[in-house]
N, C-alpha and C. Protein backbone atom coordinates (compact mmCIF):
# COMPACT_ATOMS: atom_id res chain seq x y z
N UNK A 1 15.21 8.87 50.96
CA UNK A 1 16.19 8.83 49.89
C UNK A 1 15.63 8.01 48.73
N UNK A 2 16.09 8.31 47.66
CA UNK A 2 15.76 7.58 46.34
C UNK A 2 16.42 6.71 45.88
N UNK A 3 16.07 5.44 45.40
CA UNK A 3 16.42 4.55 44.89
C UNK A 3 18.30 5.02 44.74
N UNK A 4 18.03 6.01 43.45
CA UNK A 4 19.29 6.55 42.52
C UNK A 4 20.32 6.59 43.90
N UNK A 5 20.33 7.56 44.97
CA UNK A 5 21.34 7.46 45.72
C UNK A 5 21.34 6.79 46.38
N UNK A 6 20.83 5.38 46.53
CA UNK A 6 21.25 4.47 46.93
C UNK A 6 22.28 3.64 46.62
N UNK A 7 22.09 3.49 44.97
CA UNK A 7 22.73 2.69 44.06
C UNK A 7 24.07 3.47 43.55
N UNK A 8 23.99 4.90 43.77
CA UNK A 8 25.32 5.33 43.40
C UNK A 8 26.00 5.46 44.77
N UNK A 9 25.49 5.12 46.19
CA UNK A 9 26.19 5.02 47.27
C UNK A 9 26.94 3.63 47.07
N UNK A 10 26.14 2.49 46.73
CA UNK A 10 26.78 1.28 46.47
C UNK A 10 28.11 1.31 45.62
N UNK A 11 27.64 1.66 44.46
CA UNK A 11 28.76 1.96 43.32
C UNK A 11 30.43 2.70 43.67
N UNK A 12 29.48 3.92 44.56
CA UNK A 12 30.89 4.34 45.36
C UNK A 12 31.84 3.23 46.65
N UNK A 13 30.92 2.55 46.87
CA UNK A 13 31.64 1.74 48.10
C UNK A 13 32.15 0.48 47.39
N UNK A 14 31.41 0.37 46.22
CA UNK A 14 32.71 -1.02 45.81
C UNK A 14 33.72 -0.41 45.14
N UNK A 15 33.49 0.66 44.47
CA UNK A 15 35.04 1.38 43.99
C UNK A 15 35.96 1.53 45.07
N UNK A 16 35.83 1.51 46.10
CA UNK A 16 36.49 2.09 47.27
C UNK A 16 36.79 0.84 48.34
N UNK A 17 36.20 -0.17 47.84
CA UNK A 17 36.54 -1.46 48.62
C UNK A 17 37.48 -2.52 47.93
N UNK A 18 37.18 -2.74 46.72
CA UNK A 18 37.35 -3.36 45.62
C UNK A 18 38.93 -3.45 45.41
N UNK A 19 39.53 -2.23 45.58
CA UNK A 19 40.87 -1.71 45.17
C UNK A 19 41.96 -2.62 46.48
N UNK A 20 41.01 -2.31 47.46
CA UNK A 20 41.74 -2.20 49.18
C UNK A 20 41.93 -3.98 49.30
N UNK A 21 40.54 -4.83 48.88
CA UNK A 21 40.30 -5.87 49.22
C UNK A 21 41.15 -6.91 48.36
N UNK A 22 40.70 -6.22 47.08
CA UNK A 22 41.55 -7.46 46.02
C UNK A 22 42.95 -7.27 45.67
N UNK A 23 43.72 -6.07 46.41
CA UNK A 23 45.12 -6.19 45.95
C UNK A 23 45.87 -7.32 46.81
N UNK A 24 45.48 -7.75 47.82
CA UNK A 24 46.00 -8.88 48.49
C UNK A 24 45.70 -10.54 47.38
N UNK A 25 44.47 -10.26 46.64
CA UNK A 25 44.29 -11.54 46.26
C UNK A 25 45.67 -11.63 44.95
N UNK A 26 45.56 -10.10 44.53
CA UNK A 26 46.51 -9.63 43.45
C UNK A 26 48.03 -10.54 43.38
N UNK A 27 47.98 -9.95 44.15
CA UNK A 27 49.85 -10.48 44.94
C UNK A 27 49.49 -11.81 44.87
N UNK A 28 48.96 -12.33 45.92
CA UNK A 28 48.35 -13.68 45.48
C UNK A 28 48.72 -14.39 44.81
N UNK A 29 48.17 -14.04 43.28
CA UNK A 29 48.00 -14.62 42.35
C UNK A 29 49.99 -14.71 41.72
N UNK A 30 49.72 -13.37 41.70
CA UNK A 30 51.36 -13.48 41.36
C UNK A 30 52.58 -13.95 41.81
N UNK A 31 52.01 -14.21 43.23
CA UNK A 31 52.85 -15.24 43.99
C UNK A 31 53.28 -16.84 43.46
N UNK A 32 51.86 -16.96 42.77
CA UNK A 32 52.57 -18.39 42.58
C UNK A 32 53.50 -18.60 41.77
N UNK A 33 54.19 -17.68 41.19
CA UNK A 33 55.24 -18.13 40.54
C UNK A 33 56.54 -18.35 41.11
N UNK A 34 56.99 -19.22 40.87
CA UNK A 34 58.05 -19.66 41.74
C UNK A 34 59.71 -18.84 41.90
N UNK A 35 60.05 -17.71 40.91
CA UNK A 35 60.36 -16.65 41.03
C UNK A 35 59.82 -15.03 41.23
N UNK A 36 59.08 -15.27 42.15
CA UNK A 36 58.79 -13.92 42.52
C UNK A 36 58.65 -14.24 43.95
N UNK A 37 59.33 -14.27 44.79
CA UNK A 37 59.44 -14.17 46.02
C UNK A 37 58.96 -13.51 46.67
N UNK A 38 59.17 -11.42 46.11
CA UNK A 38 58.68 -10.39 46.71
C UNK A 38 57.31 -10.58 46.86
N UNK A 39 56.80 -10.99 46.22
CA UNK A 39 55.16 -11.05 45.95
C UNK A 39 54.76 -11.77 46.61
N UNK A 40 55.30 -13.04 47.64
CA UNK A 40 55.25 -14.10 48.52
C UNK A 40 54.97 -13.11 49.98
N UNK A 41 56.13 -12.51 50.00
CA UNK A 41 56.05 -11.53 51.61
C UNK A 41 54.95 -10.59 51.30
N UNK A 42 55.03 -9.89 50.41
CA UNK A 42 54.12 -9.25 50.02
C UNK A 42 52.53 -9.29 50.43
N UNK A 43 52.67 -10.19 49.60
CA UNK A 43 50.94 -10.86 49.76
C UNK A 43 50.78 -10.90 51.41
N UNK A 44 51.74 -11.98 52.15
CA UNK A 44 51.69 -12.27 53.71
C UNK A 44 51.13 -11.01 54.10
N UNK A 45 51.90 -9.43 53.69
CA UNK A 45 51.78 -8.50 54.46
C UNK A 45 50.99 -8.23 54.66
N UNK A 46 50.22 -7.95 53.47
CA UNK A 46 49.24 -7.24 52.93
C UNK A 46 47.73 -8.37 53.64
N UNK A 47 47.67 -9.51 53.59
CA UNK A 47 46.77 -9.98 54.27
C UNK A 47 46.69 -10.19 55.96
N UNK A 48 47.85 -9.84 56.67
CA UNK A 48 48.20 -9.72 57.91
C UNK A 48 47.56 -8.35 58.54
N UNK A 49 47.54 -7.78 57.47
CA UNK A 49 46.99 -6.03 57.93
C UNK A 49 45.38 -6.26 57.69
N UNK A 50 44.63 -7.16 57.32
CA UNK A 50 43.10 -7.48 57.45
C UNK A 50 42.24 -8.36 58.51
N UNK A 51 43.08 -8.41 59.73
CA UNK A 51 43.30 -8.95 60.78
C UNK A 51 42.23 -8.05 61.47
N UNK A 52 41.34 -7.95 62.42
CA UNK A 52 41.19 -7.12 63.05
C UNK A 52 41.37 -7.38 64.51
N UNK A 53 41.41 -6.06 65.18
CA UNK A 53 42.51 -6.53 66.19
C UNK A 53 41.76 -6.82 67.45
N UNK A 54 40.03 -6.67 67.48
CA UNK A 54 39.13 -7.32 68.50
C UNK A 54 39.46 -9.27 68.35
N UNK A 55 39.59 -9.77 66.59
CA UNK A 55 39.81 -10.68 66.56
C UNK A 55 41.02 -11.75 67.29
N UNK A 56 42.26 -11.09 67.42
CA UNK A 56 43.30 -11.43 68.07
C UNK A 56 42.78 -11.25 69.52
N UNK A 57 42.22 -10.54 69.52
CA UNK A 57 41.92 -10.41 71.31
C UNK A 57 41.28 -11.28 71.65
N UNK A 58 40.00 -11.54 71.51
CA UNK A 58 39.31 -12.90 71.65
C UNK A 58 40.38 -14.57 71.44
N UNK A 59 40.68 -14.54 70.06
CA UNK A 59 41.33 -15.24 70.09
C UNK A 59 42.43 -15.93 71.63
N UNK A 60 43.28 -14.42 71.91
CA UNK A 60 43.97 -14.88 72.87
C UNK A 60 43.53 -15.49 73.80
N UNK A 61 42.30 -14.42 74.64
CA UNK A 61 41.50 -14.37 75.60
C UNK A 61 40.94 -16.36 75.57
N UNK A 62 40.94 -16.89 74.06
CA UNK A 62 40.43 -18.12 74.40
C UNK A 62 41.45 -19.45 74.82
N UNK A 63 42.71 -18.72 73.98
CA UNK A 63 44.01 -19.59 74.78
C UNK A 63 44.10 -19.49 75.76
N UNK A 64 43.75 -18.19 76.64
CA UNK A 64 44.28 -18.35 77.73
C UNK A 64 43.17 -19.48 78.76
N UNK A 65 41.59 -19.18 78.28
CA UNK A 65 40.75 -19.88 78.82
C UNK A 65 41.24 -21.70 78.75
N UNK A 66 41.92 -22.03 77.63
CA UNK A 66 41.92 -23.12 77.20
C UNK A 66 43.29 -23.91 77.97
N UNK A 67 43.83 -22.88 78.63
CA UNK A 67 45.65 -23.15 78.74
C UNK A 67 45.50 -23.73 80.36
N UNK A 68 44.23 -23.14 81.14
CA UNK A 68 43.88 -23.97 82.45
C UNK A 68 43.14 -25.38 82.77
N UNK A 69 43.14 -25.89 81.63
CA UNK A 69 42.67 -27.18 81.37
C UNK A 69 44.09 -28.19 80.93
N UNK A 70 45.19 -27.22 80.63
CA UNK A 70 46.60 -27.91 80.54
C UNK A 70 47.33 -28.22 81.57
């Protein structure tokens, strides 16, 4: 492959990431105002869904390792 479709493979994947990734920071931002509430849950949601769900598993898997030492 050539350089060129390399760089327009890139180009395509931050158009396509960019949108997905930063609308959580979006909300975010607009959250901090102290009347906009929606934008408070919002944001929560929206960064709750970037979770992945091997991560929670491990996670648990280490409470539970940790919970026989209690």
């Amino acid at each position: 492959m050539s350089y060129d479709l390399f760089f327009r493979a890139g180009i395509k994947g931050l158009f396509v990431l960019m949108p997905i990734l930063g609308v959580g920071w979006v909300l975010g931002l607009f959250a901090l105002n102290k009347g906009t509430i929606v934008f408070v849950y919002a944001f929560a949601i929206v960064n709750g869904f970037q979770v992945r769900v091997e991560t929670v598993r491990d996670s648990y898997a280490l409470i539970d390792e940790l919970a026989v030492f209690i």
